[in-house]
N, C-alpha and C. Protein backbone atom coordinates (compact mmCIF):
# COMPACT_ATOMS: atom_id res chain seq x y z
N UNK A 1 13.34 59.67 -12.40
CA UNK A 1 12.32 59.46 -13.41
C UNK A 1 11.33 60.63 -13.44
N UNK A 2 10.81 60.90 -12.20
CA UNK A 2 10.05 62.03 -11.96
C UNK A 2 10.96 63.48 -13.03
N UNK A 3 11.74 63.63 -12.62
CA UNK A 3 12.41 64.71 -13.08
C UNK A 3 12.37 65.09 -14.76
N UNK A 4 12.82 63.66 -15.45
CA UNK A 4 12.52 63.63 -16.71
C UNK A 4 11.02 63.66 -17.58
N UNK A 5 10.28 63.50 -16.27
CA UNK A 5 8.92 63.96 -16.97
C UNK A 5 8.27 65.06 -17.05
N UNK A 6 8.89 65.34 -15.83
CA UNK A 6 9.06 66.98 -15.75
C UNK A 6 9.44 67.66 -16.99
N UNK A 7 10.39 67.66 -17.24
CA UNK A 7 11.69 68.00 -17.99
C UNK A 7 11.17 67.83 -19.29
N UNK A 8 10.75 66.41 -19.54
CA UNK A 8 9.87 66.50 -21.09
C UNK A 8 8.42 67.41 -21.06
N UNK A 9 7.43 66.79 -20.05
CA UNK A 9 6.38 67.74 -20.08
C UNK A 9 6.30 69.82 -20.67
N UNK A 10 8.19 70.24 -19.80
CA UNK A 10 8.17 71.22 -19.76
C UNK A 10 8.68 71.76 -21.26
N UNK A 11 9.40 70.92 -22.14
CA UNK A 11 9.78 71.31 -23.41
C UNK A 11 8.65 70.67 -24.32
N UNK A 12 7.76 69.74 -24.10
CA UNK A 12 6.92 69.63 -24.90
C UNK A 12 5.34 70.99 -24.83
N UNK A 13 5.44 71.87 -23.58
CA UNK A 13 4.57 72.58 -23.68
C UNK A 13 5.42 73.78 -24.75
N UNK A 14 6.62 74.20 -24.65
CA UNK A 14 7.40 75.29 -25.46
C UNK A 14 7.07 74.83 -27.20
N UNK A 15 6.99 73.64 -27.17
CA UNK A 15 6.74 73.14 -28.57
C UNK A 15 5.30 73.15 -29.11
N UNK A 16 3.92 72.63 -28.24
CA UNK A 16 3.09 72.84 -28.90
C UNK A 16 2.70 74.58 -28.70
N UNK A 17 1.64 74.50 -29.80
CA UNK A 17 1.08 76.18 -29.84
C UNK A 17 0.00 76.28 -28.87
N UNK A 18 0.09 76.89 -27.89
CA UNK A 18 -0.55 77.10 -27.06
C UNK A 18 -1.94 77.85 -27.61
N UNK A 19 -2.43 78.14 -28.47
CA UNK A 19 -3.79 78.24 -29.24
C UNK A 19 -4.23 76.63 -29.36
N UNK A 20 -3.78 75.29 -29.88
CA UNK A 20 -4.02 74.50 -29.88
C UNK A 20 -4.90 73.88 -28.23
N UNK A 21 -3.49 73.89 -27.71
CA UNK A 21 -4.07 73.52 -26.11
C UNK A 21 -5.36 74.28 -25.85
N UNK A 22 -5.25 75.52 -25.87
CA UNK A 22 -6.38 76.57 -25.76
C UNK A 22 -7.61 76.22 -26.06
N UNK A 23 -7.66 75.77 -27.36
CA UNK A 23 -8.88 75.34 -28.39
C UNK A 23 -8.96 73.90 -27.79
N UNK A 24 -8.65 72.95 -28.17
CA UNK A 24 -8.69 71.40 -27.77
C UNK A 24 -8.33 70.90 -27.22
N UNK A 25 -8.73 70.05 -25.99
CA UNK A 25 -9.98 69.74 -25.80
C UNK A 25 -10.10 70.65 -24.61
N UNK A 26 -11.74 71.51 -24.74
CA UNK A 26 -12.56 72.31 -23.76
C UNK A 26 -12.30 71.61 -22.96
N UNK A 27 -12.67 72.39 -21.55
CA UNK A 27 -12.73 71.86 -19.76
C UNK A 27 -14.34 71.02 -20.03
N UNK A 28 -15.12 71.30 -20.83
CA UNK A 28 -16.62 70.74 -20.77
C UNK A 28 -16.67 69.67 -21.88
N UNK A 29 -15.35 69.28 -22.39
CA UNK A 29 -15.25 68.12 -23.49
C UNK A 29 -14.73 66.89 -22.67
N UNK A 30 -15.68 66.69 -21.86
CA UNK A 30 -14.91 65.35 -20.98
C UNK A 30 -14.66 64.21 -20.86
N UNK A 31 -15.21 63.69 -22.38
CA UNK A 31 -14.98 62.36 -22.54
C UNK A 31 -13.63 62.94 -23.66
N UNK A 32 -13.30 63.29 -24.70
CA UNK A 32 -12.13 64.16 -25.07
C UNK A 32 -10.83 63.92 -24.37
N UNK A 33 -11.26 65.15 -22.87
CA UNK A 33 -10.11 64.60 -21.85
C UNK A 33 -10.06 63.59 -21.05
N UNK A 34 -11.08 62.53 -20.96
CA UNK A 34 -10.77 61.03 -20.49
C UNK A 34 -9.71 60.12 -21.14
N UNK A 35 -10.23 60.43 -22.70
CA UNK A 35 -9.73 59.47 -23.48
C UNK A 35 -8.31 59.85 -23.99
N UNK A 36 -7.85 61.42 -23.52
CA UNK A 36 -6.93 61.82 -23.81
C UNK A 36 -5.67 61.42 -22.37
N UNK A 37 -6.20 61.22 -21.48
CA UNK A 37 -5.52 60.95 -20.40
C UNK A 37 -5.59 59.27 -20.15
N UNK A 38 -6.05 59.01 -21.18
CA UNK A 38 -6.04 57.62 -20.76
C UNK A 38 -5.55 56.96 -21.98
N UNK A 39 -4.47 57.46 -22.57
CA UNK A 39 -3.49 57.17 -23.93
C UNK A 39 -2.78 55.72 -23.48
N UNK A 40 -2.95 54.71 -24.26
CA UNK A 40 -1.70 53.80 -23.64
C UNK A 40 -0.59 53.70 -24.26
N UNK A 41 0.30 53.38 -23.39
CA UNK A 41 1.65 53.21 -24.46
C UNK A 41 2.09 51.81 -23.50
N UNK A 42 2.70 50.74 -24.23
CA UNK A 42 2.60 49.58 -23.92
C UNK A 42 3.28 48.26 -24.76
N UNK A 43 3.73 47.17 -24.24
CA UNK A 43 4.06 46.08 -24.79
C UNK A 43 2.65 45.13 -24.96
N UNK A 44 2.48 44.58 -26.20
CA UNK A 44 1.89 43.73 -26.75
C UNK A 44 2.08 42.58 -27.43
N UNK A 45 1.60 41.33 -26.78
CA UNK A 45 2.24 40.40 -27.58
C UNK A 45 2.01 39.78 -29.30
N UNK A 46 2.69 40.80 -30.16
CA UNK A 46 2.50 39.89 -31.26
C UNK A 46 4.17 40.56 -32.19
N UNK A 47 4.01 39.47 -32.80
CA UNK A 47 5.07 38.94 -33.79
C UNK A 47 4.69 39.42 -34.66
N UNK A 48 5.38 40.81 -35.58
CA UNK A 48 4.47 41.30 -36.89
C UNK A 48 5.45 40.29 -38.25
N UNK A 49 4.83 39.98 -38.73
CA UNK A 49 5.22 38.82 -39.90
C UNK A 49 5.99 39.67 -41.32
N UNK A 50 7.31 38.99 -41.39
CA UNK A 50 7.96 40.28 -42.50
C UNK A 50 7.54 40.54 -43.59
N UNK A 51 6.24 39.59 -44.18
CA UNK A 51 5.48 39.93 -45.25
C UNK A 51 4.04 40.75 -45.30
N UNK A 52 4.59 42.05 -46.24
CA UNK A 52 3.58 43.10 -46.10
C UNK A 52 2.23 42.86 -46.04
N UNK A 53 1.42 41.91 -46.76
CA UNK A 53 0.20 41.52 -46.59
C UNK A 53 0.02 41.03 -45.34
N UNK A 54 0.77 40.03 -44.95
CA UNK A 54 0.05 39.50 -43.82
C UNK A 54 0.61 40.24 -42.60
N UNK A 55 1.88 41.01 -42.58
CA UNK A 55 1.92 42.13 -41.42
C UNK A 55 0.31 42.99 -41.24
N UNK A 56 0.21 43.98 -42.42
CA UNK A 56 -1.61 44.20 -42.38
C UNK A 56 -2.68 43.60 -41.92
N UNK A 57 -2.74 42.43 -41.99
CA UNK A 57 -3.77 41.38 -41.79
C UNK A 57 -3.96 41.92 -40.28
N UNK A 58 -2.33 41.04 -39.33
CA UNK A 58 -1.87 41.36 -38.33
C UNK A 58 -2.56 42.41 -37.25
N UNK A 59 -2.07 43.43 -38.00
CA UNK A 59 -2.25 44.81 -37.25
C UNK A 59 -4.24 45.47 -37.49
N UNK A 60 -4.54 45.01 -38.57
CA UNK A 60 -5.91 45.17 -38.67
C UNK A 60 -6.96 44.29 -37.41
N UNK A 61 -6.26 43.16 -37.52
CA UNK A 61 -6.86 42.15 -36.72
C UNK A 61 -6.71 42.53 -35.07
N UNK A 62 -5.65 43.02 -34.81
CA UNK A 62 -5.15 43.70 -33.22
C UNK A 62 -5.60 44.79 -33.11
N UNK A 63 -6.21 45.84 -33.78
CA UNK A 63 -6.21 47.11 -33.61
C UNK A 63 -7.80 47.74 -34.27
N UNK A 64 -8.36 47.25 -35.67
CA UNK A 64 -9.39 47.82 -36.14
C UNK A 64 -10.60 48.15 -35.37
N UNK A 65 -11.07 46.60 -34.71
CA UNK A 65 -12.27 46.17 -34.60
C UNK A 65 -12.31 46.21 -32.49
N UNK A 66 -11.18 47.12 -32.30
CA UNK A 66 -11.25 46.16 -30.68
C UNK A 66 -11.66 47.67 -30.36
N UNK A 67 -11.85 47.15 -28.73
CA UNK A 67 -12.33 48.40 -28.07
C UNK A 67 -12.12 49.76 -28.35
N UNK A 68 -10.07 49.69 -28.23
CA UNK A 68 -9.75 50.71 -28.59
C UNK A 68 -10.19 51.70 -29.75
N UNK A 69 -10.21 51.54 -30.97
CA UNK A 69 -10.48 51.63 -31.56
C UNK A 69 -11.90 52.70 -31.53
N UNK A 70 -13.00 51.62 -31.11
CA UNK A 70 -14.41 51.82 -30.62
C UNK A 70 -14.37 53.46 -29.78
N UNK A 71 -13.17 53.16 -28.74
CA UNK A 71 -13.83 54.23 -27.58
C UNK A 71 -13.34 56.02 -28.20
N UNK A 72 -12.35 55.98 -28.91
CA UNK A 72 -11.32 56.76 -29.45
C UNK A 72 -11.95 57.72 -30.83
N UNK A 73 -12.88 56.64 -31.63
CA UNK A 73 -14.04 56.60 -32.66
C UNK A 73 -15.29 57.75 -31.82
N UNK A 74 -15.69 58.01 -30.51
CA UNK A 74 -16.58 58.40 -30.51
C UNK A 74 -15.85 60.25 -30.16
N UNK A 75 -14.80 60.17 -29.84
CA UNK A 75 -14.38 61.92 -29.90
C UNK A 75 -14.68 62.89 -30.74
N UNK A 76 -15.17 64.04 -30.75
CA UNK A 76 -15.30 64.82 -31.57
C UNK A 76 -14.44 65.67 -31.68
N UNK A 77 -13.76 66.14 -32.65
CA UNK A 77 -12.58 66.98 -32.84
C UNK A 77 -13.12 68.31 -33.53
N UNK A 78 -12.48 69.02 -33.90
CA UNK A 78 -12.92 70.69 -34.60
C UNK A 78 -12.70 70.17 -36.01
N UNK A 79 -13.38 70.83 -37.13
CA UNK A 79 -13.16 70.16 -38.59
C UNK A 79 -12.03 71.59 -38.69
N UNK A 80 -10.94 71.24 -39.54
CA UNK A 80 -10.30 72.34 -39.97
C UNK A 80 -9.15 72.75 -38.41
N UNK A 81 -9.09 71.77 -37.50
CA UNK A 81 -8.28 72.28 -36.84
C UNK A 81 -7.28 71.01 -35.98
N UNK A 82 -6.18 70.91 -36.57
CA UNK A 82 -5.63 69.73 -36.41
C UNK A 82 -5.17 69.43 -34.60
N UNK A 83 -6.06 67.93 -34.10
CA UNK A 83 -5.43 67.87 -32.86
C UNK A 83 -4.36 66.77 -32.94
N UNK A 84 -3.51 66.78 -33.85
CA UNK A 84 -2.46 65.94 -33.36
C UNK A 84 -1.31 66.27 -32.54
N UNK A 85 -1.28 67.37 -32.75
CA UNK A 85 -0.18 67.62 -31.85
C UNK A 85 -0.47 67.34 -30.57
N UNK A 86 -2.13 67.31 -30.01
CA UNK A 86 -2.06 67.17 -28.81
C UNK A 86 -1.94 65.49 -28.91
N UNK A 87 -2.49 64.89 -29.37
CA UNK A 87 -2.18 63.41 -28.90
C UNK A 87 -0.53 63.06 -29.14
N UNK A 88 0.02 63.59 -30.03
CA UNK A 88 0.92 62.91 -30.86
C UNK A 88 1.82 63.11 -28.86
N UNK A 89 1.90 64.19 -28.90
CA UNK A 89 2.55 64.76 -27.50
C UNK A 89 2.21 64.21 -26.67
N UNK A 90 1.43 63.46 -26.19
CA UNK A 90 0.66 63.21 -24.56
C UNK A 90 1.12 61.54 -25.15
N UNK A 91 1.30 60.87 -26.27
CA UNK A 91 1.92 59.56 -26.05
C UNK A 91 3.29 59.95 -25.47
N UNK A 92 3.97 60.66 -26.33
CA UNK A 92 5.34 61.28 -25.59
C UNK A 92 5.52 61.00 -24.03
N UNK A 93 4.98 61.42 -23.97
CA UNK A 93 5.11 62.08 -22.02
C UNK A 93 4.20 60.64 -21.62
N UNK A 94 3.71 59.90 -21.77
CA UNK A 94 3.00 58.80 -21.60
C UNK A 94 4.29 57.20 -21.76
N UNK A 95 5.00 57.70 -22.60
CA UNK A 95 6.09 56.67 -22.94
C UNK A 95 7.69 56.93 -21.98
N UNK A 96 7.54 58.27 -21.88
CA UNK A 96 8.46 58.69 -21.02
C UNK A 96 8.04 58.34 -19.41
N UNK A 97 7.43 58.41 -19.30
CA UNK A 97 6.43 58.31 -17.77
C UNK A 97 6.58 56.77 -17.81
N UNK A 98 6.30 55.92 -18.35
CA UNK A 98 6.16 54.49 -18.27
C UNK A 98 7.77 53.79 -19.32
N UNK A 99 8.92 54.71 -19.28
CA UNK A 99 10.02 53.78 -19.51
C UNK A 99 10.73 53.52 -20.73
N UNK A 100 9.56 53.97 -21.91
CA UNK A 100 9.72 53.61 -23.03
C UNK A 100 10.78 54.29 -23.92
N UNK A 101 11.01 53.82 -24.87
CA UNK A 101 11.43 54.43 -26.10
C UNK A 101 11.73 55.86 -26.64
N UNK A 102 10.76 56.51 -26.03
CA UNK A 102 10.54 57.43 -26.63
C UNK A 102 10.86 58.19 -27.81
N UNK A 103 12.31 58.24 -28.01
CA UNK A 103 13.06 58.82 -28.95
C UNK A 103 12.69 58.26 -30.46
N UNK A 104 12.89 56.83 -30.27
CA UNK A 104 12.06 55.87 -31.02
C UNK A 104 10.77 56.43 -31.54
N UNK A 105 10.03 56.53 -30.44
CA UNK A 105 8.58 57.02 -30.64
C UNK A 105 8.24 58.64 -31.31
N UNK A 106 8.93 59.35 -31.18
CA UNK A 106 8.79 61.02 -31.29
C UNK A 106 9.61 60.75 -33.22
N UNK A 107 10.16 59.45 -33.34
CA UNK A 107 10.51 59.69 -34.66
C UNK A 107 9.47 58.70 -35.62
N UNK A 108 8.79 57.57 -35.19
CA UNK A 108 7.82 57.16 -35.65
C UNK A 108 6.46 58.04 -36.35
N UNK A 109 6.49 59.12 -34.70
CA UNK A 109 5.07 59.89 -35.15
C UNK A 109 5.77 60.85 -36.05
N UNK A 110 6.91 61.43 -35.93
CA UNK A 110 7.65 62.19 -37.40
C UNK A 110 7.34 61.56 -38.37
N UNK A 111 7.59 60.40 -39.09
CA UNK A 111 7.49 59.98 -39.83
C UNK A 111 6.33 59.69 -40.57
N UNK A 112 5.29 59.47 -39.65
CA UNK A 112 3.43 59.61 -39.68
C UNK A 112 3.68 61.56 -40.32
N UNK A 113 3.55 62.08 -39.33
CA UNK A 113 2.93 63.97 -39.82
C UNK A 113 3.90 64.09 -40.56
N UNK A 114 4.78 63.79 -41.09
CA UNK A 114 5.52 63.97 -42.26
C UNK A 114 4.76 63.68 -43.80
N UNK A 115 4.01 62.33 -43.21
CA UNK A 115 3.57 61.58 -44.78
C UNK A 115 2.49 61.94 -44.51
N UNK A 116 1.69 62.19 -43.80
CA UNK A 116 0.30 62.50 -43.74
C UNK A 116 -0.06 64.11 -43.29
N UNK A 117 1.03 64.57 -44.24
CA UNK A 117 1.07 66.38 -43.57
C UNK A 117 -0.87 66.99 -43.63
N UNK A 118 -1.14 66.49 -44.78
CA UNK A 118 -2.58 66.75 -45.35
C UNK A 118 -3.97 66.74 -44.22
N UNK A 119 -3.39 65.43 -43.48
CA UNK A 119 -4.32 64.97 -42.37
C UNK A 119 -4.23 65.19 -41.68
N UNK A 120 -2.80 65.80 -41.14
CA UNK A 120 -2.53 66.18 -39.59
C UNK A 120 -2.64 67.75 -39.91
N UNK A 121 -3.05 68.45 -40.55
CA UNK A 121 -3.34 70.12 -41.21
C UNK A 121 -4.44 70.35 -41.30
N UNK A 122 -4.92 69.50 -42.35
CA UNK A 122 -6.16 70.08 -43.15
C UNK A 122 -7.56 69.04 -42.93
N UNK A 123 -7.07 67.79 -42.70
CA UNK A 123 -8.49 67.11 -42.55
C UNK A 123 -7.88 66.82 -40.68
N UNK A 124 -8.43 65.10 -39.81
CA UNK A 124 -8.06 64.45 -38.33
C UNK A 124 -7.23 63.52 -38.82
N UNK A 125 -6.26 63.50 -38.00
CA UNK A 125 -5.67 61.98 -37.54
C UNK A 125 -4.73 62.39 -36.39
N UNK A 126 -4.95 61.17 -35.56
CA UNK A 126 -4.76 61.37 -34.55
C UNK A 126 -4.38 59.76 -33.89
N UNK A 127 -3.40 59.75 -33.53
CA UNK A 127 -2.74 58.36 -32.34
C UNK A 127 -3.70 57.73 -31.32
N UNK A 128 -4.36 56.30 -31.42
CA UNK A 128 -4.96 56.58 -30.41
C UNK A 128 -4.22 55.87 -29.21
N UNK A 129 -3.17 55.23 -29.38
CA UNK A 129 -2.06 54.51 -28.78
C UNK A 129 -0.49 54.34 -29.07
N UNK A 130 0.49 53.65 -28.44
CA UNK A 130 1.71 53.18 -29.03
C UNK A 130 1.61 52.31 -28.53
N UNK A 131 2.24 50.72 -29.07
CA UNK A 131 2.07 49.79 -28.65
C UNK A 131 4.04 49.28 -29.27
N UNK A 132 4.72 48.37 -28.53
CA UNK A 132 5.81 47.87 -28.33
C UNK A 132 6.22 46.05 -29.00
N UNK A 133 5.97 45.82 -29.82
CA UNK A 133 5.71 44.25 -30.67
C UNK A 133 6.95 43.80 -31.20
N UNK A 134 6.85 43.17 -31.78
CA UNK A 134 8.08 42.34 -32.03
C UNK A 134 8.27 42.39 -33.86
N UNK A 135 9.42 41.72 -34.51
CA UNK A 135 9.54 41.78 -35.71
C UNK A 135 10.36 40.62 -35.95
N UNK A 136 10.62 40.41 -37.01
CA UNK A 136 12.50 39.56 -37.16
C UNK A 136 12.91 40.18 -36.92
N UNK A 137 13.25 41.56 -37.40
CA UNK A 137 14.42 42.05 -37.16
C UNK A 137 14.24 43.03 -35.51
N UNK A 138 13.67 43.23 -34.64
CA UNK A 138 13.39 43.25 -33.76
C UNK A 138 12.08 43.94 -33.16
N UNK A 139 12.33 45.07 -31.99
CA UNK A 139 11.34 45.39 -31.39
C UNK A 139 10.41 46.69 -32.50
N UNK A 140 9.22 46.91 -32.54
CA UNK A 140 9.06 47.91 -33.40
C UNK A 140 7.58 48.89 -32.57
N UNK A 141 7.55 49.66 -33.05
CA UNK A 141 6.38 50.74 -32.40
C UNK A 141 5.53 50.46 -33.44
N UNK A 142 3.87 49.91 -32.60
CA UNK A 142 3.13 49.82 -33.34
C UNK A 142 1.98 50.97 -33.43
N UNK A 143 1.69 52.02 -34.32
CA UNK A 143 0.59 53.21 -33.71
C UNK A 143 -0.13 52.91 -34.49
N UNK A 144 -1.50 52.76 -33.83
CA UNK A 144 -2.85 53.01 -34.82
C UNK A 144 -3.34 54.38 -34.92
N UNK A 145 -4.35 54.64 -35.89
CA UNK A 145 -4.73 55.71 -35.61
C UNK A 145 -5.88 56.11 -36.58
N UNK A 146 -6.80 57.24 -35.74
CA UNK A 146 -7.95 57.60 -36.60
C UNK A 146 -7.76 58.34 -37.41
N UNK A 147 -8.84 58.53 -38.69
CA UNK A 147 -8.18 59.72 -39.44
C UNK A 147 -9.60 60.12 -40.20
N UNK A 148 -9.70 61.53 -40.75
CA UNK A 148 -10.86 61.59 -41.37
C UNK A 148 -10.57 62.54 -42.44
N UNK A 149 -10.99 62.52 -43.34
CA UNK A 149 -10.43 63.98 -44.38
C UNK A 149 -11.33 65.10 -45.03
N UNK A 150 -12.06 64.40 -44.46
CA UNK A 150 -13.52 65.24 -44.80
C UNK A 150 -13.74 66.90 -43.58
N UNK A 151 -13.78 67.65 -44.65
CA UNK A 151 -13.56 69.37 -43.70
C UNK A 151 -14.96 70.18 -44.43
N UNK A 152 -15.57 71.14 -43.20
CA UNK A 152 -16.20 71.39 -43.29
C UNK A 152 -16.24 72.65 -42.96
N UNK A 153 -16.22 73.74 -44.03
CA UNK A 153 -15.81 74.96 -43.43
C UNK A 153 -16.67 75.65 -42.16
N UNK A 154 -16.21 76.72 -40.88
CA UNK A 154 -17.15 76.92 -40.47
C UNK A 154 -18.03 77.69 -40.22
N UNK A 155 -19.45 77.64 -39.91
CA UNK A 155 -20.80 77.66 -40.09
C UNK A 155 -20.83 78.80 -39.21
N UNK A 156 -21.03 80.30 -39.00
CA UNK A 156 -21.12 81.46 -38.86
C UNK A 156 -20.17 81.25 -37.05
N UNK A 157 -18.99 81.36 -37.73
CA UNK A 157 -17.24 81.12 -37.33
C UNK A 157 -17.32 80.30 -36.14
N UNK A 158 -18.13 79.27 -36.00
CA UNK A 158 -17.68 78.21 -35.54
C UNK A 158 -17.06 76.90 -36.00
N UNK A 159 -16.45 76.68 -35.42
CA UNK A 159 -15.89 75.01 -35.87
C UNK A 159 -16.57 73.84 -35.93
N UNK A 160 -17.19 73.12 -37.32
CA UNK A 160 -17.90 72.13 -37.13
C UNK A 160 -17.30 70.73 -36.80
N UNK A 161 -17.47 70.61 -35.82
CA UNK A 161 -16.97 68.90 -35.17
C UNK A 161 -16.58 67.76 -35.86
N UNK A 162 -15.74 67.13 -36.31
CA UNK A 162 -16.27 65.67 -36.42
C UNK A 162 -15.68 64.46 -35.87
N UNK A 163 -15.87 63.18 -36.22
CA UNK A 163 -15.59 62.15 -35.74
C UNK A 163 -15.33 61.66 -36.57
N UNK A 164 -13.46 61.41 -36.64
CA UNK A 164 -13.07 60.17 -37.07
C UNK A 164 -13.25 58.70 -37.09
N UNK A 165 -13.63 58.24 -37.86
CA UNK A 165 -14.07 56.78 -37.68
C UNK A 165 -13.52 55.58 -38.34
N UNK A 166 -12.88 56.29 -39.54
CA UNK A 166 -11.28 55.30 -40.39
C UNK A 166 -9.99 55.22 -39.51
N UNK A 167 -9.37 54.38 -39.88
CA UNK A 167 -8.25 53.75 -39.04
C UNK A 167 -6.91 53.60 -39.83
N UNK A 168 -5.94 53.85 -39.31
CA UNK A 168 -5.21 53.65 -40.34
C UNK A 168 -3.71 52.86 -38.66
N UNK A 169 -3.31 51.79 -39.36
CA UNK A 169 -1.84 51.64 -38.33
C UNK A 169 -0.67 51.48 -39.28
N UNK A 170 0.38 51.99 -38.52
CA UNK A 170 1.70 52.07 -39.20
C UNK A 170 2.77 50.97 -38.09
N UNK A 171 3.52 50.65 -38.70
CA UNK A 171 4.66 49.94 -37.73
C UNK A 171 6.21 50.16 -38.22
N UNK A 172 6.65 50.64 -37.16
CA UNK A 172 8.35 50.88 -37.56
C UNK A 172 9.36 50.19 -36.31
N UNK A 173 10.27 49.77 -37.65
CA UNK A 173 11.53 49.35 -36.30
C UNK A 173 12.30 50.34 -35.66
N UNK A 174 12.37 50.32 -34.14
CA UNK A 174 12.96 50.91 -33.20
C UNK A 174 13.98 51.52 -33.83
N UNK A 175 14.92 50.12 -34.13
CA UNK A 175 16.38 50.98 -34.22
C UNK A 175 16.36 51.28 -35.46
N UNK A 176 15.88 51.32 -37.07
CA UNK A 176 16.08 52.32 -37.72
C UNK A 176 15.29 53.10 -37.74
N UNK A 177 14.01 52.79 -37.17
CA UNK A 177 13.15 53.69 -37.97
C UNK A 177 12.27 53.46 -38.93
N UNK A 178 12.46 51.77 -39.88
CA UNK A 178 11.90 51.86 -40.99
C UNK A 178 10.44 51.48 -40.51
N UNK A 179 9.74 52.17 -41.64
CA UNK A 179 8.50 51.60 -41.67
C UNK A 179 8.73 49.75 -42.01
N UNK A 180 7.81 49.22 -41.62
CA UNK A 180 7.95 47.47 -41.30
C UNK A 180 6.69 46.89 -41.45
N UNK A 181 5.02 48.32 -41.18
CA UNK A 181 3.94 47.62 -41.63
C UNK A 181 3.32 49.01 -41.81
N UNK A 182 2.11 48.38 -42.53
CA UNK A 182 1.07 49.05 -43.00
C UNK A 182 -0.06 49.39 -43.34
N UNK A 183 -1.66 49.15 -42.77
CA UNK A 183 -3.10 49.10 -43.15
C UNK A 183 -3.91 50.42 -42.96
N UNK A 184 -4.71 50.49 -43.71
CA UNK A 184 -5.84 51.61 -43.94
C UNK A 184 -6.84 51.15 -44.37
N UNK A 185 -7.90 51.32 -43.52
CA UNK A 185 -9.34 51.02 -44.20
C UNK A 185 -9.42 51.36 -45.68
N UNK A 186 -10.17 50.92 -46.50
CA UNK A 186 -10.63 51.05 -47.82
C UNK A 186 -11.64 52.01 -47.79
């Protein structure tokens, strides 16, 4: 097991851009790297319901208003400089480390920076978990996540900060892939 985390750790550093790592998150951003090392990836008990409204309901109700949410909400990120790659990656190696899916998972968050190229580029969003739930048709990856779109060019060439504070969760089934749910703040 050890080996394969190795092994992922070591092809997931060849993949991100090491300017990213560089830039986010500073050695003096330490709640940043708390909350970045303290990613969960995990089984949760709920049953997402095969009807799209009330799957939303669901996932709003498990995910909006709870801690998580709360603690993840107070990070400050660079405006204009996308950190998903670092979270999207550290669930990776977080799911691999604890058993999971992964493969599953690395095509979920594809499927997120695919549709949300805009947010994961040009404005935040960012994973603040993976979570493992149930469906009819079976097991599915549940990710919430912050997002903000508001950019702020920067202010004599620094990067102005901000904090995501909208939420958005997606849910897909394991074995295809499909998306299965869907909510975003208004």
């Amino acid at each position: 097991m050890m080996r394969k985390v190795q092994i992922a750790v070591g092809l997931l550093l060849h993949v991100i851009p090491m300017s990213v790592l560089a830039e986010w998150p500073s050695p003096a951003d330490t709640l940043a790297l708390a909350l970045l090392d303290s990613l969960q990836v995990g089984a949760i008990s709920l049953n997402l319901s095969s009807d799209p409204d009330e799957a939303g309901r669901q996932l709003w109700g498990q995910f909006a208003k709870g801690e998580l949410a709360k603690r993840y909400s107070q990070i400050e990120v660079p405006g204009g400089k996308s950190v998903w790659p670092v979270f999207r990656d550290r669930l990776v190696a977080v799911a691999i480390e604890k058993g999971f899916d992964s493969k599953s998972l690395v095509g979920a968050l594809g499927q997120i920076e695919q549709n949300e190229e805009r947010l994961t580029t040009k404005g935040q969003l960012y994973p603040i978990g993976a979570f493992v739930a149930r469906a009819r048709t079976g097991k599915v990856w549940v990710v919430p996540c912050h997002w903000e779109s508001g950019y702020q060019p920067p202010k004599e060439g620094q990067r102005i900060p901000l904090q995501a504070k909208h939420i958005r969760i997606w849910a897909f089934a394991m074995g295809s892939g499909r998306q299965v749910g869907y909510v975003t703040c208004k």
